[in-house]
Protein backbone atom coordinates (compact mmCIF):
# COMPACT_ATOMS: atom_id res chain seq x y z
CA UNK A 1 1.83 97.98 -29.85
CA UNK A 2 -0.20 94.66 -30.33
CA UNK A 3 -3.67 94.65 -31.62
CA UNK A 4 -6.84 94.02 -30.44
CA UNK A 5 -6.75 90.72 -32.39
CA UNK A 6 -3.40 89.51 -31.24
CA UNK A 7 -4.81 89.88 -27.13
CA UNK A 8 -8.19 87.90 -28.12
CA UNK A 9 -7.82 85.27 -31.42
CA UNK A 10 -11.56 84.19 -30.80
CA UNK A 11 -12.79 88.36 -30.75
CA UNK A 12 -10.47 88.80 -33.85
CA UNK A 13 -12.03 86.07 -35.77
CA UNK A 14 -15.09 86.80 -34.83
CA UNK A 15 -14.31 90.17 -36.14
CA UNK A 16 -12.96 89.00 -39.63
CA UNK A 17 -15.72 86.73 -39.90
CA UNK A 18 -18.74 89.37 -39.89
CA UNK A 19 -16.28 91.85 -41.68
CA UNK A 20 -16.18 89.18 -44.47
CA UNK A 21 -20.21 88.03 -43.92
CA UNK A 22 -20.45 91.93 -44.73
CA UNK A 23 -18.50 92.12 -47.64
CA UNK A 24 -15.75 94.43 -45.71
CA UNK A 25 -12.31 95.23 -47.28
CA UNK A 26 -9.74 96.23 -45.44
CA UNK A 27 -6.86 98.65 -46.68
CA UNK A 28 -3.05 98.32 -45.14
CA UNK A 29 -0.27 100.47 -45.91
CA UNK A 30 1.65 98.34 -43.72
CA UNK A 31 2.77 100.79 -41.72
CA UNK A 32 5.55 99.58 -39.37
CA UNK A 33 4.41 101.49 -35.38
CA UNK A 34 0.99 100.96 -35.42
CA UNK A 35 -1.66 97.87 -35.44
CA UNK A 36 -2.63 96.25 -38.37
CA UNK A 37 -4.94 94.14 -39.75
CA UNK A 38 -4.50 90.48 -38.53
CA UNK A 39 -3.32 89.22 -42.02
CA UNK A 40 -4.11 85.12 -41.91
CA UNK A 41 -6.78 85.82 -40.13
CA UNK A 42 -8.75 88.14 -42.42
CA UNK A 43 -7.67 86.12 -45.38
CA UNK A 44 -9.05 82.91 -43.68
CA UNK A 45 -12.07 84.27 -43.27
CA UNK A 46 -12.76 85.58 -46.33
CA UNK A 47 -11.97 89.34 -45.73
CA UNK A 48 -10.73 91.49 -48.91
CA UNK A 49 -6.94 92.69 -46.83
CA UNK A 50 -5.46 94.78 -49.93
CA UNK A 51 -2.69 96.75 -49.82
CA UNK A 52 -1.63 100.29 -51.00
CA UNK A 53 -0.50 103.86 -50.04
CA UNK A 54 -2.22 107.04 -49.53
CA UNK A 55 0.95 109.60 -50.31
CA UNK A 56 4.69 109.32 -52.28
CA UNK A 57 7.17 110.63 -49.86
CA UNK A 58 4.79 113.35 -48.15
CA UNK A 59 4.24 114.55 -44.36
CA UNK A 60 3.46 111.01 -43.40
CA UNK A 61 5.88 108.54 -44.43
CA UNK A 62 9.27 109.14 -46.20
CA UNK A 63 8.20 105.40 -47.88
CA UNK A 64 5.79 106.07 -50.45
CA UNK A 65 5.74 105.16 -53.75
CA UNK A 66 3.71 104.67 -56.58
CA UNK A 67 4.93 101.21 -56.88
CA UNK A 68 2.83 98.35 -56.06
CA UNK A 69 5.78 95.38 -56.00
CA UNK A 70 7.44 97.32 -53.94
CA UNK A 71 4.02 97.81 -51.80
CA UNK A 72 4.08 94.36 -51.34
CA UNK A 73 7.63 93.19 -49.64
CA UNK A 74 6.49 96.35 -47.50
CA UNK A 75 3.45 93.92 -46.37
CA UNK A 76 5.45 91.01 -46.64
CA UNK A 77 8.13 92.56 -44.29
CA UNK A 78 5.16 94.20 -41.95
CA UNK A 79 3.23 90.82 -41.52
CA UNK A 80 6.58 88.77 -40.81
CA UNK A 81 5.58 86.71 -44.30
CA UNK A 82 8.37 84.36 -45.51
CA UNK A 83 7.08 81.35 -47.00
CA UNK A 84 7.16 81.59 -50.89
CA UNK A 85 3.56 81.21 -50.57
CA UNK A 86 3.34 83.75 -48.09
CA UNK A 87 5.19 86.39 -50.27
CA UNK A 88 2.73 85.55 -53.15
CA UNK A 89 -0.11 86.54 -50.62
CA UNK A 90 1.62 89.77 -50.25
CA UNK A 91 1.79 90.21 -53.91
CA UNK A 92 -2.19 89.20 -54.20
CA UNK A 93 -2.77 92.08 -51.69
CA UNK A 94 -1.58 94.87 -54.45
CA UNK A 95 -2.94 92.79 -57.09
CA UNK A 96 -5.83 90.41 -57.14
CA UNK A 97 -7.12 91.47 -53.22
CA UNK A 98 -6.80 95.09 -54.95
CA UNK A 99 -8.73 94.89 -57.60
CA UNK A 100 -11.69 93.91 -55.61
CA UNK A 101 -10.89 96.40 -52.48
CA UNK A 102 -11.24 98.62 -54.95
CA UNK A 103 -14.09 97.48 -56.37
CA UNK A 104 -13.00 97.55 -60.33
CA UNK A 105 -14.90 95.50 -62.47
CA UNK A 106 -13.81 94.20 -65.84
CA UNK A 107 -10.15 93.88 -64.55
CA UNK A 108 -7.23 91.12 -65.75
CA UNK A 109 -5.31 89.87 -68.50
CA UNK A 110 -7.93 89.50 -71.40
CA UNK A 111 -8.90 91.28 -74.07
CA UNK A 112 -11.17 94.27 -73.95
CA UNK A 113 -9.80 94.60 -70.16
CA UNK A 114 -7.15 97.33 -68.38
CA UNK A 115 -3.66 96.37 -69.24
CA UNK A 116 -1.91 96.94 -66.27
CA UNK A 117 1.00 95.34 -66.17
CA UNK A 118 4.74 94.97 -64.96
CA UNK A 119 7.51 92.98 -66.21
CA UNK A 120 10.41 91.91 -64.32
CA UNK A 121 13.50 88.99 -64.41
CA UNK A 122 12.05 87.01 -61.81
CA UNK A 123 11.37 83.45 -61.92
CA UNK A 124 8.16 83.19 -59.01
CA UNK A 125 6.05 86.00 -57.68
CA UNK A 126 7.79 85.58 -54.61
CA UNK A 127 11.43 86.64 -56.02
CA UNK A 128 9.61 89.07 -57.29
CA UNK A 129 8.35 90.43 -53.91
CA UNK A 130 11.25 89.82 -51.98
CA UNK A 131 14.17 91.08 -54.60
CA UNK A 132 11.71 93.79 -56.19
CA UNK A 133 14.40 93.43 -59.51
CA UNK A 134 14.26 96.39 -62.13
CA UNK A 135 11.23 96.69 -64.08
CA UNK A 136 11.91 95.92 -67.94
CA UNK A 137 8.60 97.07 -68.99
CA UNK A 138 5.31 98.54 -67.18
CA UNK A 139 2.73 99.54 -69.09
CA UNK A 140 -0.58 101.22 -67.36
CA UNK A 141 -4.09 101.44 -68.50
CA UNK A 142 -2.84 99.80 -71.77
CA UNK A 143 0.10 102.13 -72.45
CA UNK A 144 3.60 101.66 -71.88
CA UNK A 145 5.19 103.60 -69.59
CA UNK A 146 8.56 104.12 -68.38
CA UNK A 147 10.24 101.57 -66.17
CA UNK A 148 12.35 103.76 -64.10
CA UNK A 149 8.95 105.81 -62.50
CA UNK A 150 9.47 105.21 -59.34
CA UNK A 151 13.63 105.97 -59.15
């Protein structure tokens, strides 16, 4: 199935563009047999695309999970990203892109903020996303939790 988007590029960025002018954001699971948001195109014009899930392993998708890294080579895989770049978009999407989708203020790696955070033996965000290695330490809302949550 090909979106609306991908039969008209002028509609779709006309699309993105008021969706962004209205301060839109746009949630993918990236779900692989239906339409999805045109990715470059909502980025390029401004439009929050973040990514998450709505279930772990229930009625809709055997593929849920509670974990976000392994959200993102979903969306990287979904969107056809490969660039190195590309992959660190995908990451942004459960991250950064996230964190405003959802609208959380007072969010990052300062103090006084939510510690949210995952370790892993990667050397770039994109071997990250694409090898989604063992987590050595994840720690949520500030308190460590254990690596293994989502095996």
């Amino acid at each position: 199935m090909r979106s609306a988007t991908a039969r008209s590029p002028t509609r779709g960025a006309a699309r993105s563009s008021n969706a962004s002018r209205a301060n839109v954001a746009l949630l993918t699971t990236a779900p692989a047999p239906v339409s999805v948001p045109p990715f470059r195109e909502a980025r390029a014009a401004g439009v929050t695309l973040f990514g998450g899930n709505d279930g772990i392993r229930d009625a809709w998708t055997p593929f849920g999970s509670p974990d976000m890294l392994e959200r993102a080579k979903l969306i990287a895989m979904r969107y056809d990203l490969r660039r190195d770049d590309d992959l660190a978009a995908a990451f942004d999407c459960v991250a950064g892109e996230a964190v405003r989708g959802c609208g959380f203020a007072q969010y990052g790696l300062a103090a006084g903020m939510r510690a949210d955070l995952v370790l892993v033996d990667a050397e770039t965000v994109a071997q990250a996303v694409a090898m989604c290695p063992p987590r050595r330490f994840v720690m949520a809302n500030g308190t460590p939790i254990s690596a293994d949550f989502t095996r």
